[in-house]
PDB file of N, CA and C in Angstrom:
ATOM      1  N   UNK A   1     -58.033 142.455 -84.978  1.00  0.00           N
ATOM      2  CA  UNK A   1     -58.363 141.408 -85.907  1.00  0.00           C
ATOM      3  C   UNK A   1     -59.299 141.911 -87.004  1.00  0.00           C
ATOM      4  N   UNK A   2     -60.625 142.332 -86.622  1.00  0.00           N
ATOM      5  CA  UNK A   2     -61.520 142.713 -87.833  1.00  0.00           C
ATOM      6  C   UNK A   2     -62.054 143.945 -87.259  1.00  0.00           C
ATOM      7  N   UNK A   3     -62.294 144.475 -88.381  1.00  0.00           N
ATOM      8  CA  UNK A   3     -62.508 146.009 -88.153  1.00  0.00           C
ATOM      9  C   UNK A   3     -64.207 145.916 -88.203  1.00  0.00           C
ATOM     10  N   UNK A   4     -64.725 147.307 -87.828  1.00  0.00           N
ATOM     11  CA  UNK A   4     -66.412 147.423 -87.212  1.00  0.00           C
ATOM     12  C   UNK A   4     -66.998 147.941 -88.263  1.00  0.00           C
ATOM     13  N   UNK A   5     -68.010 147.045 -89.252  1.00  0.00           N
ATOM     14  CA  UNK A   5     -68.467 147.257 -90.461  1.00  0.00           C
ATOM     15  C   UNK A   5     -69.909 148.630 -89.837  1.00  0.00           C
ATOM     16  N   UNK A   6     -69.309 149.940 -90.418  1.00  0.00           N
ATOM     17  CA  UNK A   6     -70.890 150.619 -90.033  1.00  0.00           C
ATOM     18  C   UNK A   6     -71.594 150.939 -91.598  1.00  0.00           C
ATOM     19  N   UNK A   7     -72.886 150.743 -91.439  1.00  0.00           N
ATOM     20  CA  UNK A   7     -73.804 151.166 -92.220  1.00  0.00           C
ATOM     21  C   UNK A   7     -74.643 152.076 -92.244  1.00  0.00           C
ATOM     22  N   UNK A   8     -74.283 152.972 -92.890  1.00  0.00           N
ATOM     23  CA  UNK A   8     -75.159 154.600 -92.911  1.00  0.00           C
ATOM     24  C   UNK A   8     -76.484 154.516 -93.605  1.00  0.00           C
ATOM     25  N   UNK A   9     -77.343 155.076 -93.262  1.00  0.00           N
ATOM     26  CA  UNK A   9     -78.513 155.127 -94.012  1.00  0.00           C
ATOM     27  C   UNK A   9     -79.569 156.237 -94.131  1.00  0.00           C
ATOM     28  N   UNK A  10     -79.537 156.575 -95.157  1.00  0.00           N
ATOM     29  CA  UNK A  10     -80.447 158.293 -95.182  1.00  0.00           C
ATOM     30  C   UNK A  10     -81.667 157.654 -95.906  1.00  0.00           C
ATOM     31  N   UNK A  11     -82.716 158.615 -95.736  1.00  0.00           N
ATOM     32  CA  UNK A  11     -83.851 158.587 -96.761  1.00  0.00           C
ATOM     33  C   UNK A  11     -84.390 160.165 -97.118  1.00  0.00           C
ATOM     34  N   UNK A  12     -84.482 160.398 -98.562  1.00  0.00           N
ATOM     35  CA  UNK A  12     -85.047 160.870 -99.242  1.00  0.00           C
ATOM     36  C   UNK A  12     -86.612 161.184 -98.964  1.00  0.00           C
ATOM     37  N   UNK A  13     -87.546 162.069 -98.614  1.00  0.00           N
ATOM     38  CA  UNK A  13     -88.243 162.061 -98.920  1.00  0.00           C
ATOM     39  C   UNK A  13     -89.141 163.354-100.044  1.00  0.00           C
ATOM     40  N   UNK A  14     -89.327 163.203-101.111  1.00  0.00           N
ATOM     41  CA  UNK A  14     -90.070 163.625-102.276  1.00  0.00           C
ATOM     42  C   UNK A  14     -91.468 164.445-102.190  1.00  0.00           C
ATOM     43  N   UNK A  15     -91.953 165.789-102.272  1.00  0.00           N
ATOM     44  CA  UNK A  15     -93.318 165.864-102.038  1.00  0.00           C
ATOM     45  C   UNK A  15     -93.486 167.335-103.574  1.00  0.00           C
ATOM     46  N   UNK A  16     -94.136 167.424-103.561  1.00  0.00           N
ATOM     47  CA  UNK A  16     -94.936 168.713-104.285  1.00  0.00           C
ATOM     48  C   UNK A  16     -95.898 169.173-103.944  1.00  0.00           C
ATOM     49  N   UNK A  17     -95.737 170.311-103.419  1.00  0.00           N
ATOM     50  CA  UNK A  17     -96.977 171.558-103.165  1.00  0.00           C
ATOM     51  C   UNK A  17     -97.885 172.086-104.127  1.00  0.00           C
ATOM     52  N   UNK A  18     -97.049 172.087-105.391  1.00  0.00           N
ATOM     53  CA  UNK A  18     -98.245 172.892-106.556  1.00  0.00           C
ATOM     54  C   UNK A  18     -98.085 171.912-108.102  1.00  0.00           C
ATOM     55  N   UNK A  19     -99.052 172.194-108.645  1.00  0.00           N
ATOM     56  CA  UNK A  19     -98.990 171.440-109.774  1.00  0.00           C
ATOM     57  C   UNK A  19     -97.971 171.728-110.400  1.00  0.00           C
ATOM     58  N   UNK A  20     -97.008 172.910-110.297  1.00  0.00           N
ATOM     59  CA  UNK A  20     -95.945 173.438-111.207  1.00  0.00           C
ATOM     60  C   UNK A  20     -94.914 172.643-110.760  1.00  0.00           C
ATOM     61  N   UNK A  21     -94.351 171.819-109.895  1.00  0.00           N
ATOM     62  CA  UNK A  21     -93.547 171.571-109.675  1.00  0.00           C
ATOM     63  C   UNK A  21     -93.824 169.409-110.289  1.00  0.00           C
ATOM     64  N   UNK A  22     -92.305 169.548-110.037  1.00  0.00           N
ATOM     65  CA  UNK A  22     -92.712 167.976-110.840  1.00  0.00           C
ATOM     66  C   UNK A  22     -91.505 166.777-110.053  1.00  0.00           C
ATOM     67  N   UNK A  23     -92.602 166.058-109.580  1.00  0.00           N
ATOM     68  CA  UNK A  23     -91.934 164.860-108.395  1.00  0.00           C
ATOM     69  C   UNK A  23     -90.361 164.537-109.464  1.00  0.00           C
ATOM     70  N   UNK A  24     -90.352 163.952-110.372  1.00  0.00           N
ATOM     71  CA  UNK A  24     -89.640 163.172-111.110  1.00  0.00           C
ATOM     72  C   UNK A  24     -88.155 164.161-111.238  1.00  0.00           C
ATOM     73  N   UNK A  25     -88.202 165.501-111.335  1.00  0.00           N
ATOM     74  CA  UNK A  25     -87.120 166.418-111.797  1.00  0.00           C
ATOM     75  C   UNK A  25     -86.714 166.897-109.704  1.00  0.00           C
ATOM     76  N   UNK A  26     -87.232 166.671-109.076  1.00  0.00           N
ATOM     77  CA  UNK A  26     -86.204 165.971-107.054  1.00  0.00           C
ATOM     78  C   UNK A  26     -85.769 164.754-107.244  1.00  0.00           C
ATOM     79  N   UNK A  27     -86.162 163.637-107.534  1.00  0.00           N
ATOM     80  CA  UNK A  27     -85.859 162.152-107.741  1.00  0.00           C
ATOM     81  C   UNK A  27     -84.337 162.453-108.205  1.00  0.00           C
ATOM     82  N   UNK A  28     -84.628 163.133-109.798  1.00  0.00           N
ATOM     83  CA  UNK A  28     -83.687 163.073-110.452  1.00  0.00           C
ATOM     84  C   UNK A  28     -81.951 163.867-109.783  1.00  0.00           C
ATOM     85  N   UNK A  29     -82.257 165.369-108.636  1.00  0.00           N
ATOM     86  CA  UNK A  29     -81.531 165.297-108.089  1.00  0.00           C
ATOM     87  C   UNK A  29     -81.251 165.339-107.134  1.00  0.00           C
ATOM     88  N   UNK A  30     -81.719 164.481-106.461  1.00  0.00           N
ATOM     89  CA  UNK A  30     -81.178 163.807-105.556  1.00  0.00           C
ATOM     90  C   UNK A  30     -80.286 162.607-105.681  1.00  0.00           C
ATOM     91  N   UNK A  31     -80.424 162.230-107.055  1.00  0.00           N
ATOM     92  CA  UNK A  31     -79.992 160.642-107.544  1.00  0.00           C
ATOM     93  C   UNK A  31     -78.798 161.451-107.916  1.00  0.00           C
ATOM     94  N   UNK A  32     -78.793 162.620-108.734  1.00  0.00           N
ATOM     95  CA  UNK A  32     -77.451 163.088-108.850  1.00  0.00           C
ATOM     96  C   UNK A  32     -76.492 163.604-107.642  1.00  0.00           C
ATOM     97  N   UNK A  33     -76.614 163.621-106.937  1.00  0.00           N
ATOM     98  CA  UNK A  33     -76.170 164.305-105.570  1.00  0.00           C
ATOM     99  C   UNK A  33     -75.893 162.964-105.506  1.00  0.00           C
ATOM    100  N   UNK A  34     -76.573 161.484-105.181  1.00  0.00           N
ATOM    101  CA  UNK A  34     -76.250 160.578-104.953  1.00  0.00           C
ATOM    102  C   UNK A  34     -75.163 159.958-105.094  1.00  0.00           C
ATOM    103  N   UNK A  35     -75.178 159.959-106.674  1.00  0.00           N
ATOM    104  CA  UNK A  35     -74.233 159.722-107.533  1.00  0.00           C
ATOM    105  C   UNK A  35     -72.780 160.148-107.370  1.00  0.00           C
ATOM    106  N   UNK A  36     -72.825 161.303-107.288  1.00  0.00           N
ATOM    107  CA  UNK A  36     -71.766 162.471-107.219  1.00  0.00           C
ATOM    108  C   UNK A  36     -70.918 161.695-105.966  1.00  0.00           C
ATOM    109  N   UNK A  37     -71.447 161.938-104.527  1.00  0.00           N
ATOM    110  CA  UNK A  37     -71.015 161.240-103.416  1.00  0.00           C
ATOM    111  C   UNK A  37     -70.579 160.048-103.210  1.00  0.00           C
ATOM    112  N   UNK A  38     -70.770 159.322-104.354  1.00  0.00           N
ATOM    113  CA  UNK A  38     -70.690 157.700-104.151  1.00  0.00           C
ATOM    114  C   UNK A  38     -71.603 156.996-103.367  1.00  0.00           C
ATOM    115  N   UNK A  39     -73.058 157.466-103.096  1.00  0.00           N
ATOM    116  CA  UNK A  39     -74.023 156.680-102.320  1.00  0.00           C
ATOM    117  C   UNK A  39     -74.829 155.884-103.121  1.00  0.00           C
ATOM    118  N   UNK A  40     -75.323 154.777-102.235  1.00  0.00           N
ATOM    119  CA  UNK A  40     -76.204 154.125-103.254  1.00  0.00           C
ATOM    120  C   UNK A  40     -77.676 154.094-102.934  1.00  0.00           C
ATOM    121  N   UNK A  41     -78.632 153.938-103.863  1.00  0.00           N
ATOM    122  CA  UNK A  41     -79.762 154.274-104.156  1.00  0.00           C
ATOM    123  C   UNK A  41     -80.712 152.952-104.168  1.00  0.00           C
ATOM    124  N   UNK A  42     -81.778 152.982-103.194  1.00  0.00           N
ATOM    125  CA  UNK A  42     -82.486 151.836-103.241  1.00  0.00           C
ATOM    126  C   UNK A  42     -83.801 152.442-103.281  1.00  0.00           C
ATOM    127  N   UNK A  43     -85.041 151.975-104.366  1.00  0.00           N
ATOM    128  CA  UNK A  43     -86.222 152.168-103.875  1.00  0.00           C
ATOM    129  C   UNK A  43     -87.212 151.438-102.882  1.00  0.00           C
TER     130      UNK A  43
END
Protein backbone atom coordinates (compact mmCIF):
# COMPACT_ATOMS: atom_id res chain seq x y z
CA UNK A 1 0.00 0.00 0.00
CA UNK A 2 2.42 2.89 1.09
CA UNK A 3 5.87 2.86 0.88
CA UNK A 4 8.46 3.73 4.14
CA UNK A 5 9.21 7.50 3.99
CA UNK A 6 13.16 7.57 5.31
CA UNK A 7 14.81 10.73 6.25
CA UNK A 8 18.54 11.16 6.09
CA UNK A 9 20.24 13.65 7.99
CA UNK A 10 23.94 14.84 8.08
CA UNK A 11 25.48 17.81 9.81
CA UNK A 12 28.19 19.92 8.80
CA UNK A 13 30.37 20.99 11.21
CA UNK A 14 32.67 24.32 10.39
CA UNK A 15 35.86 25.24 12.54
CA UNK A 16 39.23 27.23 11.85
CA UNK A 17 42.52 26.66 13.39
CA UNK A 18 44.42 29.78 12.16
CA UNK A 19 43.52 33.17 11.31
CA UNK A 20 44.45 32.32 7.60
CA UNK A 21 41.79 30.28 7.03
CA UNK A 22 38.21 31.69 6.60
CA UNK A 23 34.86 30.02 8.13
CA UNK A 24 32.67 31.50 5.21
CA UNK A 25 34.91 30.00 2.03
CA UNK A 26 33.87 25.73 4.08
CA UNK A 27 30.21 27.04 4.36
CA UNK A 28 30.52 27.95 0.90
CA UNK A 29 31.72 24.36 -0.03
CA UNK A 30 30.04 22.45 1.48
CA UNK A 31 26.79 24.25 0.21
CA UNK A 32 28.31 23.44 -3.13
CA UNK A 33 28.80 19.79 -2.61
CA UNK A 34 25.29 20.22 -1.28
CA UNK A 35 23.97 21.53 -4.11
CA UNK A 36 25.69 19.35 -6.56
CA UNK A 37 24.04 16.12 -4.72
CA UNK A 38 20.65 17.42 -4.51
CA UNK A 39 20.71 17.85 -0.60
CA UNK A 40 19.11 20.35 1.23
CA UNK A 41 20.52 22.87 3.51
CA UNK A 42 19.10 24.09 6.77
CA UNK A 43 20.72 26.44 9.29
Amino acid sequence: MFGTLVIMVAYAYLRVSTDHQDLDNQRHGILEYANHHGCNFHN
